[in-house]
N, C-alpha and C. Protein backbone atom coordinates (compact mmCIF):
# COMPACT_ATOMS: atom_id res chain seq x y z
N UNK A 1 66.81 -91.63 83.72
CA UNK A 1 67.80 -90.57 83.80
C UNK A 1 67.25 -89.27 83.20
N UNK A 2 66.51 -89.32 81.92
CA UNK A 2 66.32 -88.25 81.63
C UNK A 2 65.04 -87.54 82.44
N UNK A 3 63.94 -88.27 83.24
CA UNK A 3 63.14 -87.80 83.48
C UNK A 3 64.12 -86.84 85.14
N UNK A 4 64.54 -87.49 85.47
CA UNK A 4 65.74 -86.50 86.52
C UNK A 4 66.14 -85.67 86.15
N UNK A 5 66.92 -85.57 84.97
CA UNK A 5 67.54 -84.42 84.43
C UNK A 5 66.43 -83.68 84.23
N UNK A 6 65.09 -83.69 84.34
CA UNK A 6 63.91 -82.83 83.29
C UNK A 6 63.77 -82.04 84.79
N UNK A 7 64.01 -83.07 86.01
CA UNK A 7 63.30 -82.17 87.10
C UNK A 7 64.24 -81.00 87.85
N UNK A 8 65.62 -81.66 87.65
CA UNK A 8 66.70 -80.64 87.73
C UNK A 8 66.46 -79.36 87.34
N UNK A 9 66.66 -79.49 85.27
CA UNK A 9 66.27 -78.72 84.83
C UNK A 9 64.54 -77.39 85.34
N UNK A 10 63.77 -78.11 84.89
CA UNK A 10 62.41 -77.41 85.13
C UNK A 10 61.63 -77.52 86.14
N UNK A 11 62.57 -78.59 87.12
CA UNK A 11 61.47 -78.51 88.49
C UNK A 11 60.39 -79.70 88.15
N UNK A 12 59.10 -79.08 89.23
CA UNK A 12 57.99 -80.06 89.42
C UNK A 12 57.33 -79.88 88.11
N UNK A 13 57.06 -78.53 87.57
CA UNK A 13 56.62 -78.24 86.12
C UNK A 13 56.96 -79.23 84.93
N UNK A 14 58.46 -79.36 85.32
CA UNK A 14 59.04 -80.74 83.81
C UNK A 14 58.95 -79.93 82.61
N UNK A 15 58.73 -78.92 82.75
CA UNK A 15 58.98 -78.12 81.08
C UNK A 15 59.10 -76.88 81.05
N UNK A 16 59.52 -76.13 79.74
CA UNK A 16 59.82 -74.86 80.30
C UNK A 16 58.51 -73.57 80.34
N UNK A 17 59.29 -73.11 80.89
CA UNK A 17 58.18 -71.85 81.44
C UNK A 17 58.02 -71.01 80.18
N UNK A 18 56.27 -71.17 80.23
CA UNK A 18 55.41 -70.06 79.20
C UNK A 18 55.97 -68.79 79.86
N UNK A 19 56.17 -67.67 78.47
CA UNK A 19 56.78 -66.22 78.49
C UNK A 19 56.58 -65.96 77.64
N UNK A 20 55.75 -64.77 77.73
CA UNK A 20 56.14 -63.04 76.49
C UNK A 20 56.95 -62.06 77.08
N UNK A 21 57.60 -62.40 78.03
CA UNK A 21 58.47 -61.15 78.05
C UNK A 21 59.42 -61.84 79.36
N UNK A 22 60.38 -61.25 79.39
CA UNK A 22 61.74 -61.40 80.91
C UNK A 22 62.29 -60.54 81.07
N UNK A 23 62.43 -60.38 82.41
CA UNK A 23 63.38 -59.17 82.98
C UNK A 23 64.51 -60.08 83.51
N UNK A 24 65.91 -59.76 83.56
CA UNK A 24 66.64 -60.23 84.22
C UNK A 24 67.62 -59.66 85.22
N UNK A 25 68.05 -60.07 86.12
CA UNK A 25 69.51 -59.46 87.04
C UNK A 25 70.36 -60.37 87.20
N UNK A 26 71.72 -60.02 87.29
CA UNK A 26 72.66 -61.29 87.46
C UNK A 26 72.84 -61.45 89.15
N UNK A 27 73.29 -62.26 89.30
CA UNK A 27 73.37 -62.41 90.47
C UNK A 27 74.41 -62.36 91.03
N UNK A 28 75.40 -61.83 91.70
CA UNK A 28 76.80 -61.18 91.93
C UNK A 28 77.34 -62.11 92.70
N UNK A 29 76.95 -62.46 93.78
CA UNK A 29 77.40 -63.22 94.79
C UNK A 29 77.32 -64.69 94.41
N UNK A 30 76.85 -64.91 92.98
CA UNK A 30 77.23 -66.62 92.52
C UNK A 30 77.93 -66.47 91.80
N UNK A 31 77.86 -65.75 91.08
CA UNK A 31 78.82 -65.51 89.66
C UNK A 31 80.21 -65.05 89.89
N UNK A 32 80.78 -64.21 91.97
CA UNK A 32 81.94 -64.47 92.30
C UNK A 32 82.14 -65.59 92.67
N UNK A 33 81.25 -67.01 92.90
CA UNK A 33 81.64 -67.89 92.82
C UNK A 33 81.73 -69.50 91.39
N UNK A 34 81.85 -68.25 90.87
CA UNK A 34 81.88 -69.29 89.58
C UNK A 34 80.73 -69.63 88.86
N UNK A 35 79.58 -69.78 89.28
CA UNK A 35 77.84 -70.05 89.30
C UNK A 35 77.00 -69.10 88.45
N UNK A 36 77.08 -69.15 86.79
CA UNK A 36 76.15 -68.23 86.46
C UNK A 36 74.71 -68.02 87.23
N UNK A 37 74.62 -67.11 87.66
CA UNK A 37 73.27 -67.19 88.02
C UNK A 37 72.31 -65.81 87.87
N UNK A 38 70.72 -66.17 87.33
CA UNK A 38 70.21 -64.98 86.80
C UNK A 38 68.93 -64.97 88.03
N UNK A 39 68.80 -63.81 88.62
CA UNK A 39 67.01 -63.66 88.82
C UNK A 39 66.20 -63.28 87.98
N UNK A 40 65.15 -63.40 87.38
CA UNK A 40 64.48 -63.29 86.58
C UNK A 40 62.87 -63.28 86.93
N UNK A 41 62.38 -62.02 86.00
CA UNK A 41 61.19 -62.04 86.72
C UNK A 41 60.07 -62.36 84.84
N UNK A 42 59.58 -63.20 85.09
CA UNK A 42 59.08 -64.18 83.89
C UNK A 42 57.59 -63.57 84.09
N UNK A 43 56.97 -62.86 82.81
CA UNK A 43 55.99 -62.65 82.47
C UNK A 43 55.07 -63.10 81.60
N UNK A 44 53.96 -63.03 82.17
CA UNK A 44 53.04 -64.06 80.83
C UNK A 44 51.54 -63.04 80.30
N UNK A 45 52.08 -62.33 79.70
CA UNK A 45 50.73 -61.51 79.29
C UNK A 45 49.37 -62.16 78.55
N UNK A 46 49.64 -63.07 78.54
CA UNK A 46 48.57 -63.99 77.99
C UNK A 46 47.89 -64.64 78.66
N UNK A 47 48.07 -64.62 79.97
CA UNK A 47 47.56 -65.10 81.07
C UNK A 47 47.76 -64.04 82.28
N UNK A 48 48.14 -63.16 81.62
CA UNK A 48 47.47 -61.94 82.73
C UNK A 48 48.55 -62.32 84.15
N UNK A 49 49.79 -62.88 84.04
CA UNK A 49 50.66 -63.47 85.88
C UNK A 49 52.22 -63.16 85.00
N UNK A 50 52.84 -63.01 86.50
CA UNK A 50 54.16 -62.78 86.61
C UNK A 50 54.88 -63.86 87.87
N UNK A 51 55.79 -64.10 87.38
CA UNK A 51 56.47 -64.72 88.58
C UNK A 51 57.99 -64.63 88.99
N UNK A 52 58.77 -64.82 90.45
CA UNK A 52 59.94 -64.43 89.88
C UNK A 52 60.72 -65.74 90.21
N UNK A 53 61.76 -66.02 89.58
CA UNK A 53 62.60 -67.18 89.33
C UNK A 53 63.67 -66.84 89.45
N UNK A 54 64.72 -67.82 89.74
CA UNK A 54 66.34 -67.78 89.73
C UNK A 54 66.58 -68.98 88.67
N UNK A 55 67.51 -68.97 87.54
CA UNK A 55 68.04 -69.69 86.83
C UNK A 55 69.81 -69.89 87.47
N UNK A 56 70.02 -70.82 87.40
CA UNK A 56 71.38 -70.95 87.66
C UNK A 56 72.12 -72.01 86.46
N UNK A 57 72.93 -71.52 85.89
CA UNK A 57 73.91 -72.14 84.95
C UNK A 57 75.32 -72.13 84.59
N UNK A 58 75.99 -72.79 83.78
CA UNK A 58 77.18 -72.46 83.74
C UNK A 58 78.08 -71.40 82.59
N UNK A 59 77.27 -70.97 81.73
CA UNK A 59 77.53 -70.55 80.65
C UNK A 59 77.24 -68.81 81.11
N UNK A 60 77.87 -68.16 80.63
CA UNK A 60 77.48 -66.95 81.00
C UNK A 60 76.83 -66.00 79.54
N UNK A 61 75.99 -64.81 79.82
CA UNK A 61 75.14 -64.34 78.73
C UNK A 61 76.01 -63.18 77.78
N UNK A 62 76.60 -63.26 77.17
CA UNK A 62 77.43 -62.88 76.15
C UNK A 62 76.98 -62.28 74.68
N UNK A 63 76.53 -61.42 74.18
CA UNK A 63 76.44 -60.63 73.39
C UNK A 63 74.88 -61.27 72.39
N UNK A 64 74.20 -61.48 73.89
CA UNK A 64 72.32 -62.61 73.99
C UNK A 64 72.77 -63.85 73.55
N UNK A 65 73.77 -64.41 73.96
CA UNK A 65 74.06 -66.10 73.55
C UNK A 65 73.02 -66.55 74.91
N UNK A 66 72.49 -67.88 74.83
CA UNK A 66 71.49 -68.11 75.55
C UNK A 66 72.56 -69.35 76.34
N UNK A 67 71.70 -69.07 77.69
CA UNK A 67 72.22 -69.53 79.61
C UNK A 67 71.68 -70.85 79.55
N UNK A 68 72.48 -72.04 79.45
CA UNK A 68 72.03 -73.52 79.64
C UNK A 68 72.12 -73.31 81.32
N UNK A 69 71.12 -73.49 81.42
CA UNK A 69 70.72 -73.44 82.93
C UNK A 69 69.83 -74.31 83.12
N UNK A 70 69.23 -74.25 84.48
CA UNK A 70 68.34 -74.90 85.41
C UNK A 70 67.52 -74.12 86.67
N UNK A 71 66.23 -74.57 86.69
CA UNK A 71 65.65 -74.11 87.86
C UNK A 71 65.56 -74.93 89.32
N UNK A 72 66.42 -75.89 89.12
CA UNK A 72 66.05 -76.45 90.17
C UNK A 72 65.19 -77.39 90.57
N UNK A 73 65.36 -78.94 91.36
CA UNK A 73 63.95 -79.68 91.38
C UNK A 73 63.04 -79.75 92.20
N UNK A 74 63.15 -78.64 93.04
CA UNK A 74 62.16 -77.90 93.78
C UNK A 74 61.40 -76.48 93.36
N UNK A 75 61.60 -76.52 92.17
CA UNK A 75 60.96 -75.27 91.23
C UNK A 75 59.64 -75.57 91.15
N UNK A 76 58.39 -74.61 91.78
CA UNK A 76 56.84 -74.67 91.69
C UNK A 76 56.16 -73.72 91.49
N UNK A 77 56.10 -73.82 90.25
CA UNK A 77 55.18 -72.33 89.92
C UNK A 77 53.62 -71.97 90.08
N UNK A 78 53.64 -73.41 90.90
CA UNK A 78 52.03 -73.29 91.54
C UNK A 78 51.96 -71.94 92.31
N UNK A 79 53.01 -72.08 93.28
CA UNK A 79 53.39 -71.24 94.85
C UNK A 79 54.14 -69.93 94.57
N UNK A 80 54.54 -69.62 93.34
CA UNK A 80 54.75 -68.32 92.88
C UNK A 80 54.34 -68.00 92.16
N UNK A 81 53.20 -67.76 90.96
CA UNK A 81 52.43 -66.90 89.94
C UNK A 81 51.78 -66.34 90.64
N UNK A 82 51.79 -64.59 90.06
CA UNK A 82 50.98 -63.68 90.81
C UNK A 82 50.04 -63.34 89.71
N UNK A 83 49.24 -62.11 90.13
CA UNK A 83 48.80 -60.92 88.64
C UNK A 83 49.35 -60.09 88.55
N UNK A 84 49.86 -59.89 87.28
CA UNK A 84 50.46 -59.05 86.24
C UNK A 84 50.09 -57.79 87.08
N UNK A 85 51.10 -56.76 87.57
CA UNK A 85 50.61 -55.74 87.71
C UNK A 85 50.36 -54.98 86.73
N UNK A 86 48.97 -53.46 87.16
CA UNK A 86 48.89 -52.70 85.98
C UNK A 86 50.38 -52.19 85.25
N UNK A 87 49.45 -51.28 84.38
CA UNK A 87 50.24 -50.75 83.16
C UNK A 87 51.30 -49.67 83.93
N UNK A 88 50.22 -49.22 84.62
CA UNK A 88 50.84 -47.88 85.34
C UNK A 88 51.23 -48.23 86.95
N UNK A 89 51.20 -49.32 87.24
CA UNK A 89 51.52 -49.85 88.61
C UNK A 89 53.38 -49.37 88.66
N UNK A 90 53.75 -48.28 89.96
CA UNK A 90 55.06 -48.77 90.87
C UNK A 90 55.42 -49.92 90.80
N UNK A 91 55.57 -50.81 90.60
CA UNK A 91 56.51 -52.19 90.45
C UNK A 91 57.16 -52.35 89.32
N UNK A 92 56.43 -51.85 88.01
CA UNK A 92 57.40 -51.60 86.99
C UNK A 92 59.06 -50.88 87.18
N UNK A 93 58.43 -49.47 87.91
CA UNK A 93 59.82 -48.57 88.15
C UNK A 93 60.68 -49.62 89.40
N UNK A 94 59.70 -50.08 90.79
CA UNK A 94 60.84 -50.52 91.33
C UNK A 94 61.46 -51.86 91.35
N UNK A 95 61.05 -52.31 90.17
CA UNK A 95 61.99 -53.55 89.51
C UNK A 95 62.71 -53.09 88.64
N UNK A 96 62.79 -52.19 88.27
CA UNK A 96 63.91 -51.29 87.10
C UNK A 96 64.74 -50.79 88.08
N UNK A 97 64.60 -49.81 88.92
CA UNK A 97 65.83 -49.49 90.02
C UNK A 97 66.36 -50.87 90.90
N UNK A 98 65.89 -51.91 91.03
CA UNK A 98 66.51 -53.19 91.46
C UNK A 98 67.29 -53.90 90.35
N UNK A 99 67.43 -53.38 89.35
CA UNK A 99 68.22 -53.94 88.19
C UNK A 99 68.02 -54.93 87.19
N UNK A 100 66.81 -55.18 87.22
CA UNK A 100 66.32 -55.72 86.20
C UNK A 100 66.09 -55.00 84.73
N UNK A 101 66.12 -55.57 84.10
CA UNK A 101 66.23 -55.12 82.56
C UNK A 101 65.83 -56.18 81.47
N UNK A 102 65.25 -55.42 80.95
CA UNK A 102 64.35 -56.35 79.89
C UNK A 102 65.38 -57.02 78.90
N UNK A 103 64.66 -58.74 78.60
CA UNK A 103 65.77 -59.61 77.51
C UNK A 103 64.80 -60.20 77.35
N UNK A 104 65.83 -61.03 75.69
CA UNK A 104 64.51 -61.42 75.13
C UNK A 104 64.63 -62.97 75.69
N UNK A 105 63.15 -63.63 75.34
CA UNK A 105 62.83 -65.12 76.45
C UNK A 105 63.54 -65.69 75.96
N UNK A 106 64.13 -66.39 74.48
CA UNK A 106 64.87 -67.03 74.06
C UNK A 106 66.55 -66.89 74.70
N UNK A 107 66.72 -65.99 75.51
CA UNK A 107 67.83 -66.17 76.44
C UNK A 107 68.33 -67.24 77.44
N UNK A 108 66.88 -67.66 77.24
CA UNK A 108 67.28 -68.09 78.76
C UNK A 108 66.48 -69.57 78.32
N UNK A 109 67.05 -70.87 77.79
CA UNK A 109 66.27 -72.05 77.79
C UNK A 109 65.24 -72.96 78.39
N UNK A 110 65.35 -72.33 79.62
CA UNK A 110 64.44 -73.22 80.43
C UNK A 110 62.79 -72.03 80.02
N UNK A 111 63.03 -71.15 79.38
CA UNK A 111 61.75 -70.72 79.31
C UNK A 111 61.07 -70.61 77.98
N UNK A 112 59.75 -70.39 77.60
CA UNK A 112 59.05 -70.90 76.44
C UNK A 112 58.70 -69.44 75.54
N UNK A 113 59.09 -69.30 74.79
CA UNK A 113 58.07 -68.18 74.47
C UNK A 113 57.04 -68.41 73.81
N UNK A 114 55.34 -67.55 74.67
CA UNK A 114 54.55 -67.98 73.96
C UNK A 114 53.51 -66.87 73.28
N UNK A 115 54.43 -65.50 72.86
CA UNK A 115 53.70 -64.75 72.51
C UNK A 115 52.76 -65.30 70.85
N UNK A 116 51.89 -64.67 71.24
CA UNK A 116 50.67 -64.78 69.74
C UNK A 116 50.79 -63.30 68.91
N UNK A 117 51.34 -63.82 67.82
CA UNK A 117 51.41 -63.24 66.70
C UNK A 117 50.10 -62.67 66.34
N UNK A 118 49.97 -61.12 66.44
CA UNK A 118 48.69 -60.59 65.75
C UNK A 118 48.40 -60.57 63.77
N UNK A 119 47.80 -60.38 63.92
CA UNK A 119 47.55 -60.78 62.78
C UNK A 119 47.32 -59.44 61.70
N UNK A 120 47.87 -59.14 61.04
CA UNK A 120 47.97 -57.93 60.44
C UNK A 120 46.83 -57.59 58.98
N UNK A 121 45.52 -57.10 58.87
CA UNK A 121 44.48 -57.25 58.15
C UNK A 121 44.79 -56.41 57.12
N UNK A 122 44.60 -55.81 56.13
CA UNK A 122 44.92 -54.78 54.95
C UNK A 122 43.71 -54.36 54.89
């Protein structure tokens, strides 16, 4: 049972998704049907890839209370990781006019955060 529930949850992956950073959008047309649901575009600067995802859950995101959700058990992040566009790359701005907006990874459970702490020298 639980290994089902793992694939529900995280897909073919089975665990949650490495992240230093998330953008999110809600999704209008589930959420008039009752269906929290987020698109989310999951970044991994540590590996240089971006990918974009839909979370769907029941809990809705409330003043950063975090989305018990799921990706689905057809979730493969083989078949969607790209490269990180540049710094100065158009896709930044036109994923900001598509409504995405930056949150922090711990929002969203099915994903990992795996930023590395720099290390601060005196």
């Amino acid at each position: 049972m639980a290994k089902q529930s793992n694939r529900r949850k995280f897909g073919t992956l089975g665990r949650a998704i490495p992240a230093t950073r998330v953008l999110s959008k809600p999704m209008p047309h589930f959420i008039e049907n009752g269906i929290d649901a987020h698109s989310l575009i999951v970044i991994n600067e540590e590996e240089g890839t971006f990918m974009g995802v839909n979370v769907y859950g029941d809990q809705d995101v409330v003043d950063g209370a975090s989305v018990d959700g799921h990706l689905g058990k057809g979730f493969d992040p083989a078949t969607i990781t790209y490269p990180l566009p540049a710094s100065d790359s158009p896709k930044w701005k036109q994923w900001g006019k598509k409504g995405y907006r930056e949150v922090d990874v711990s929002t969203f459970d099915v994903l990992e955060d795996v930023r590395v702490e720099e290390e601060v020298t005196a």
